[in-house]
Protein backbone atom coordinates (compact mmCIF):
# COMPACT_ATOMS: atom_id res chain seq x y z
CA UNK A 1 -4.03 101.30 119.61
CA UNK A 2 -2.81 100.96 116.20
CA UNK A 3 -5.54 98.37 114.89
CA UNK A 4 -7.84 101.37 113.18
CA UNK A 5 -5.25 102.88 111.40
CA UNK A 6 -4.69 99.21 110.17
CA UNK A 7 -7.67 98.37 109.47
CA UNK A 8 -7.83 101.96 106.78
CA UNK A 9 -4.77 100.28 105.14
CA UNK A 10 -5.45 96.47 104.53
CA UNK A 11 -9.47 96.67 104.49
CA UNK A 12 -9.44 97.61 100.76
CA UNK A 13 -7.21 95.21 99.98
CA UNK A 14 -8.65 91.81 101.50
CA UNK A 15 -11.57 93.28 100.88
CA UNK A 16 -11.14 92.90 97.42
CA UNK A 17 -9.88 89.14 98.23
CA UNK A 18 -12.53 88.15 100.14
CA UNK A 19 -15.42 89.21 97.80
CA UNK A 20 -13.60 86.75 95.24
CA UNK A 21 -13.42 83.68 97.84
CA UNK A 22 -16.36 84.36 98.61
CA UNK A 23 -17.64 84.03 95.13
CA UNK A 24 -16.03 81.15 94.91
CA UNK A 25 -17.84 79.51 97.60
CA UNK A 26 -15.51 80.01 100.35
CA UNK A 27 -16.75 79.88 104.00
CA UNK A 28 -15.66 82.58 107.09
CA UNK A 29 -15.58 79.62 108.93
CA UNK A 30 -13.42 77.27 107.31
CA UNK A 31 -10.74 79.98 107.00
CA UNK A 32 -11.12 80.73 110.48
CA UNK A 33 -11.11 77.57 111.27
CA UNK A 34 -7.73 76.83 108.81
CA UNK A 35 -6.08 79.37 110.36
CA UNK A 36 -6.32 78.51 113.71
CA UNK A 37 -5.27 75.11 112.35
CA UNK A 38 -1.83 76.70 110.99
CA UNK A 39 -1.61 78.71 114.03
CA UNK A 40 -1.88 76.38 116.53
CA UNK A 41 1.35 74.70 114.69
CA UNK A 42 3.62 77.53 115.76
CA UNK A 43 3.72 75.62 119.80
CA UNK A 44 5.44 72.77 118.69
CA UNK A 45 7.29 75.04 116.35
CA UNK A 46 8.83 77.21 119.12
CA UNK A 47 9.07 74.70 121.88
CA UNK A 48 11.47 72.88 118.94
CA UNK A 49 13.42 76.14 118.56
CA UNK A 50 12.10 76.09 115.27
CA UNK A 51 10.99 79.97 115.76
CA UNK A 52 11.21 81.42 112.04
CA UNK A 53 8.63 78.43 110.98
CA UNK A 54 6.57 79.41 113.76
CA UNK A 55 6.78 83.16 112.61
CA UNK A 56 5.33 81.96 108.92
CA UNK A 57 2.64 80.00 111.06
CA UNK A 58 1.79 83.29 112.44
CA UNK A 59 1.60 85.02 109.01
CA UNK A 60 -0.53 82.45 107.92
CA UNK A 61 -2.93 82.27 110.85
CA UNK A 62 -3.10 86.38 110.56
CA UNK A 63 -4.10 86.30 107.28
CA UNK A 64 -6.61 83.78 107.28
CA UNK A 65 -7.97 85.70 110.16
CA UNK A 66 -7.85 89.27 108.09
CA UNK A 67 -9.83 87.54 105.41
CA UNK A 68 -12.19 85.47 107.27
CA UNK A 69 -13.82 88.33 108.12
CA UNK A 70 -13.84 90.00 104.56
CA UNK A 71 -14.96 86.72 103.44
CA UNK A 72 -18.31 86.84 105.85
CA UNK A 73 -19.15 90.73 105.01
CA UNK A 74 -19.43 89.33 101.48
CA UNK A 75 -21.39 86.57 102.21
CA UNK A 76 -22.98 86.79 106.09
CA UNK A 77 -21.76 87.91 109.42
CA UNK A 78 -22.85 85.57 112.61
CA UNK A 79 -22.74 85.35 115.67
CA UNK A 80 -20.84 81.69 115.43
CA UNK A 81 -18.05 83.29 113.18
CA UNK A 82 -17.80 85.94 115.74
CA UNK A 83 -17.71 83.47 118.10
CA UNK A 84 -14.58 81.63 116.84
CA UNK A 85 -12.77 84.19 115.67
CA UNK A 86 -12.28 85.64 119.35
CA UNK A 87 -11.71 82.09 120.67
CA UNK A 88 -9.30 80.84 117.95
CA UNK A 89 -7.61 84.45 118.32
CA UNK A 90 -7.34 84.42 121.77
CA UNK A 91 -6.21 80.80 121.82
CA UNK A 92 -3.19 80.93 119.33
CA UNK A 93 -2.05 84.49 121.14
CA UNK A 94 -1.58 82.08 124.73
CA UNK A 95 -0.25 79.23 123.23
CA UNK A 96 3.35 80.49 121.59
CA UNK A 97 4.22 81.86 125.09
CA UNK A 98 3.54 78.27 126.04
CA UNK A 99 5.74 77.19 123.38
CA UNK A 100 8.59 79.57 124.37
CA UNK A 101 7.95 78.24 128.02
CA UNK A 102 8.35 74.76 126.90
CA UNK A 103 11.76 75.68 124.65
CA UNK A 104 13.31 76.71 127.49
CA UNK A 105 11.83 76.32 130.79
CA UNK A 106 14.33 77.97 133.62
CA UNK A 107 14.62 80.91 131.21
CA UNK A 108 11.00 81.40 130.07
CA UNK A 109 8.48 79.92 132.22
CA UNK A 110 7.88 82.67 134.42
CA UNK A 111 8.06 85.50 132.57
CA UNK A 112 5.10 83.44 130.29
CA UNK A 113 3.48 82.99 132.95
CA UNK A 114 3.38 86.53 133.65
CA UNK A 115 2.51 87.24 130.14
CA UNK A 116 -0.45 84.55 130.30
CA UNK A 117 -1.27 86.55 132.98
CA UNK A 118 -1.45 89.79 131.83
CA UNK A 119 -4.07 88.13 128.33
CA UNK A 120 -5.96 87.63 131.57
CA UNK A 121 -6.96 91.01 131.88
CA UNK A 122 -6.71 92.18 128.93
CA UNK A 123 -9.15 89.14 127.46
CA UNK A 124 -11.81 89.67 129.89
CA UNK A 125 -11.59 93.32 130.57
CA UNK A 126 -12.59 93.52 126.16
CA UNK A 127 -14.96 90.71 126.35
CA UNK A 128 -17.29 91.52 129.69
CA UNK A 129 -17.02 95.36 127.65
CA UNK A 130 -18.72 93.79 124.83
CA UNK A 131 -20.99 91.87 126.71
CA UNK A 132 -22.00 94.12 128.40
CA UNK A 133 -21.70 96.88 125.71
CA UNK A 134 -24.10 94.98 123.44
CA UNK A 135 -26.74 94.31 126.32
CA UNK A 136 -27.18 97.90 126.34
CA UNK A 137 -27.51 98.00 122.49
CA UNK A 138 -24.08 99.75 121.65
CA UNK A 139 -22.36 99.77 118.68
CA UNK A 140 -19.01 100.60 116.97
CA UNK A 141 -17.67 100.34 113.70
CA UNK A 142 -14.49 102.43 114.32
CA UNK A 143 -12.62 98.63 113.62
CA UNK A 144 -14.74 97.38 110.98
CA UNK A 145 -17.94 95.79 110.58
CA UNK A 146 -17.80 93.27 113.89
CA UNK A 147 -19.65 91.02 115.60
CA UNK A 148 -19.33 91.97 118.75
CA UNK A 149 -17.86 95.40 120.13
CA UNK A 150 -14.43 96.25 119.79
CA UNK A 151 -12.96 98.07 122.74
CA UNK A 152 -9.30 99.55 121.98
CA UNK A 153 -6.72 99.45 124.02
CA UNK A 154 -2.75 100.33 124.17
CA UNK A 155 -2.46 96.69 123.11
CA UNK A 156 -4.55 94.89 120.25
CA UNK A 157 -4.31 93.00 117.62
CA UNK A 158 -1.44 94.68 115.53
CA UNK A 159 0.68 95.23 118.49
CA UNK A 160 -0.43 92.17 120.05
CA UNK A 161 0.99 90.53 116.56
CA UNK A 162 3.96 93.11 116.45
CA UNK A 163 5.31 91.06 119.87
CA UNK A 164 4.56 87.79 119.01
CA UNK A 165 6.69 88.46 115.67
CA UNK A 166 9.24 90.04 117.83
CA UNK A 167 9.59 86.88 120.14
CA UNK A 168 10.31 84.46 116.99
CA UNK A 169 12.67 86.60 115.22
CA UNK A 170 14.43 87.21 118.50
CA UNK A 171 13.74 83.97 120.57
CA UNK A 172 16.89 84.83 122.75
CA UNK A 173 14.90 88.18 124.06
CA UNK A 174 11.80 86.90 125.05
CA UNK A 175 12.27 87.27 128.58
CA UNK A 176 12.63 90.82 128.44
CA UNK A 177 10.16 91.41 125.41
CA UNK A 178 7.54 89.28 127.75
CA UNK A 179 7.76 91.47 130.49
CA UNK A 180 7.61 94.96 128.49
CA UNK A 181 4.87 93.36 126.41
CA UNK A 182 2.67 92.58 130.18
CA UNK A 183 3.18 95.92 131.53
CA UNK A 184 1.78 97.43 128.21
CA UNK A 185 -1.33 94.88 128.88
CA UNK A 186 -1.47 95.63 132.03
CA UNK A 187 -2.17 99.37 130.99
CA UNK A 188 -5.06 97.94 128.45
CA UNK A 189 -6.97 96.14 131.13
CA UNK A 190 -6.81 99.24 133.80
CA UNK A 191 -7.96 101.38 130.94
CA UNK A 192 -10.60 99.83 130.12
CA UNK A 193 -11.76 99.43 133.56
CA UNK A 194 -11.66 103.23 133.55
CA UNK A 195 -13.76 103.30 130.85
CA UNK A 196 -16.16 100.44 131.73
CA UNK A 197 -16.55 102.51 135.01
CA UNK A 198 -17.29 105.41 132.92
CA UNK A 199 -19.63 104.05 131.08
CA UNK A 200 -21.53 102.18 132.73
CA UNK A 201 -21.04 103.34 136.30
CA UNK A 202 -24.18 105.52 136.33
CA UNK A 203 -27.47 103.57 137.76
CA UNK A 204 -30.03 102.72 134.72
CA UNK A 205 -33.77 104.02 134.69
CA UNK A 206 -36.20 101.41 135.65
């Protein structure tokens, strides 16, 4: 919901940064691939109750991925970079609920895996869109230069990052946070069903 507005704010910024790494012969991919790398610390991080570390794991990770993408527009976009961005993304967001589950199991582990749950939808209900979106030659640039389309929803990105913040600063309220955090995911995926139905519900010539 609140990823365009955003996007209006930092663009300028890391777009200024990433024309200069990628003058200096910086790679999307190695950034992406660096971040994930610093991201993927912030597991071990929470399940050690370690949760502000993990927090500056997260910054990290966010800002790599913020600038991997300013790097490529200054050098090339592909479909590879595209690629991992959306896996490494997707694969940091699951993995601190993990570590919360494995901090403190009889507290956390369900309501994780009701949040695991709930990336579920909203995961597959933004990447069949693009699929499917991009099949039918569609294309958006209301997030940014992309590659792949970019479906909004109640929850991305920034609010996706607003929670995960949330859950380190306040480890003790994850439970709670976890469950508001589904239901707002929840209301993602079923809107974009609506809208997948809407657009693309109507039969196709030929």
């Amino acid at each position: 919901m609140l990823d365009a507005y955003m996007r209006r704010r930092i663009d300028p910024a890391l777009d200024r940064l990433g024309a200069r790494l990628a003058a200096a012969g910086v790679r999307a991919d190695t950034l992406t691939l660096a971040g994930f790398a610093v991201g993927l610390t912030a597991i071990p991080l929470v399940a050690a109750g370690w949760t502000w570390a993990a927090l500056a794991a997260l910054l990290i990770n966010r800002l790599a991925d913020g600038l991997d993408g300013a790097v490529a527009r200054h050098d090339r976009l592909s479909d590879l970079g595209g690629y991992l961005d959306i896996v490494c993304d997707f694969l940091v967001y699951a993995g601190i609920p993990v570590g919360f589950a494995l901090l403190d199991p009889p507290a956390n582990a369900l309501p994780a895996a009701v949040l695991l749950f709930s990336f579920m939808g909203t995961g597959s209900s933004f990447l069949t869109y693009a699929i499917i979106a991009a099949k039918r030659g569609e294309t958006t640039e209301i997030r940014g230069r992309k590659s792949l389309y970019y479906l909004g929803g109640l929850t991305e990105g920034t609010e996706t990052f607003a929670f995960l913040a949330a859950i380190c600063a306040f480890p003790q309220a994850f439970a709670p946070l976890a469950y508001v955090f589904a239901a707002a995911c929840w209301i993602t995926t079923v809107s974009r069903m609506l809208a997948a139905v809407r657009a693309f519900g109507a039969p196709r010539a030929g």
